[in-house]
C-alpha atoms as a PDB file:
ATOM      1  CA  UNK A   1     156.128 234.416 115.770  1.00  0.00           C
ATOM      2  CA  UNK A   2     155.765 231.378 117.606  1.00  0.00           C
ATOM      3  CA  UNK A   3     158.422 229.519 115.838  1.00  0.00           C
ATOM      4  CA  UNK A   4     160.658 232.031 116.121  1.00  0.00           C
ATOM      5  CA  UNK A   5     160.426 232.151 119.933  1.00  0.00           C
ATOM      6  CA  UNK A   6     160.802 228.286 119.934  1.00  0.00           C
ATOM      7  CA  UNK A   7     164.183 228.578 117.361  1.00  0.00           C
ATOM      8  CA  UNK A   8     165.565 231.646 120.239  1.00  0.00           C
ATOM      9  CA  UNK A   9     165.191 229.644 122.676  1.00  0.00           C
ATOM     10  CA  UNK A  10     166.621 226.293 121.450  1.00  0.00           C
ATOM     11  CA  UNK A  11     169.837 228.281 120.620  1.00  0.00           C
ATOM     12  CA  UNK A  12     172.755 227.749 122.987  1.00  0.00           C
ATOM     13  CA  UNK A  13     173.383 230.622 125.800  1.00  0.00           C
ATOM     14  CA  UNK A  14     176.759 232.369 125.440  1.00  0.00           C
ATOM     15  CA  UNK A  15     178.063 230.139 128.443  1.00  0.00           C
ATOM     16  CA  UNK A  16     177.077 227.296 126.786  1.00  0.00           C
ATOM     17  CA  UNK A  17     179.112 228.031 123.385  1.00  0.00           C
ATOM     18  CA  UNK A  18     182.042 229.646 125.626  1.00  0.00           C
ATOM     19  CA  UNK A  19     182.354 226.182 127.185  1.00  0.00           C
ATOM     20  CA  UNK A  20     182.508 224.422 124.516  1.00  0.00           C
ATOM     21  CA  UNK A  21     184.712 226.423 122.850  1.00  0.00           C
ATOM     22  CA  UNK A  22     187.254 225.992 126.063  1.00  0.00           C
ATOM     23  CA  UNK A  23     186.829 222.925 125.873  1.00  0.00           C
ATOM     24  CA  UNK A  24     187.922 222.081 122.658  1.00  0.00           C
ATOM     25  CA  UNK A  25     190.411 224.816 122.684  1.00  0.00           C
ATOM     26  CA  UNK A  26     191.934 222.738 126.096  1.00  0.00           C
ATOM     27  CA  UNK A  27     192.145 219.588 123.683  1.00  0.00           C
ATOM     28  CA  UNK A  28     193.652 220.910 120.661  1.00  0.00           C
ATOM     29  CA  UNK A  29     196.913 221.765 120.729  1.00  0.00           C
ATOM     30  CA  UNK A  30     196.543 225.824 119.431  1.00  0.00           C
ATOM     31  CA  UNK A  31     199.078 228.777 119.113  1.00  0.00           C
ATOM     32  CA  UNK A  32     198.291 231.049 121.378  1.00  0.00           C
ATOM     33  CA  UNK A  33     194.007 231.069 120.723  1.00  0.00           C
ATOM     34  CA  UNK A  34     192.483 231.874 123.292  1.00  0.00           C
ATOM     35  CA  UNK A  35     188.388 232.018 123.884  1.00  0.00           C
ATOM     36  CA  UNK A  36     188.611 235.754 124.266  1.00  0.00           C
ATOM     37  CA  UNK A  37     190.797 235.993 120.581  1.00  0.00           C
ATOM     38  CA  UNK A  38     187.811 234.058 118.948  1.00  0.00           C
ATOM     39  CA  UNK A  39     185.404 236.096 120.528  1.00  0.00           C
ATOM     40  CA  UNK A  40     187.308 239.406 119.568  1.00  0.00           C
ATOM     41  CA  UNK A  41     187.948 237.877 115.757  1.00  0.00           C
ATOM     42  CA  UNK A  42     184.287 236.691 115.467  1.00  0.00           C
ATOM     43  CA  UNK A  43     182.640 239.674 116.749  1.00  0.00           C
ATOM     44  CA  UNK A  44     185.058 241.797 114.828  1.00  0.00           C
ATOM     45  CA  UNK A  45     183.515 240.176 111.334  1.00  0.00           C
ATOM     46  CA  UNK A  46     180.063 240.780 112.406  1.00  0.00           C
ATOM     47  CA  UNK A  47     180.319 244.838 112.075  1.00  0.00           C
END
């Protein structure tokens, strides 16, 4: 149990990954992706 509290809690917070995601999207030249599209697209796949 212990280790899995320490492996929750070294993942990154969902501000965390949205930044970086931003981020990245702001550097890359993209067509038309958006942070929200990836969000949509990857929580779409998880169901």
């Amino acid at each position: 149990m212990r280790d899995q509290v320490i492996d929750m809690a070294a993942r990154r917070t969902k501000a965390e990954v949205l930044a970086v995601l931003e981020a990245t999207l702001a550097e890359e030249p993209t067509s038309g992706v958006t942070a929200e599209s990836v969000a949509t697209h990857v929580s779409a796949d998880r169901r």
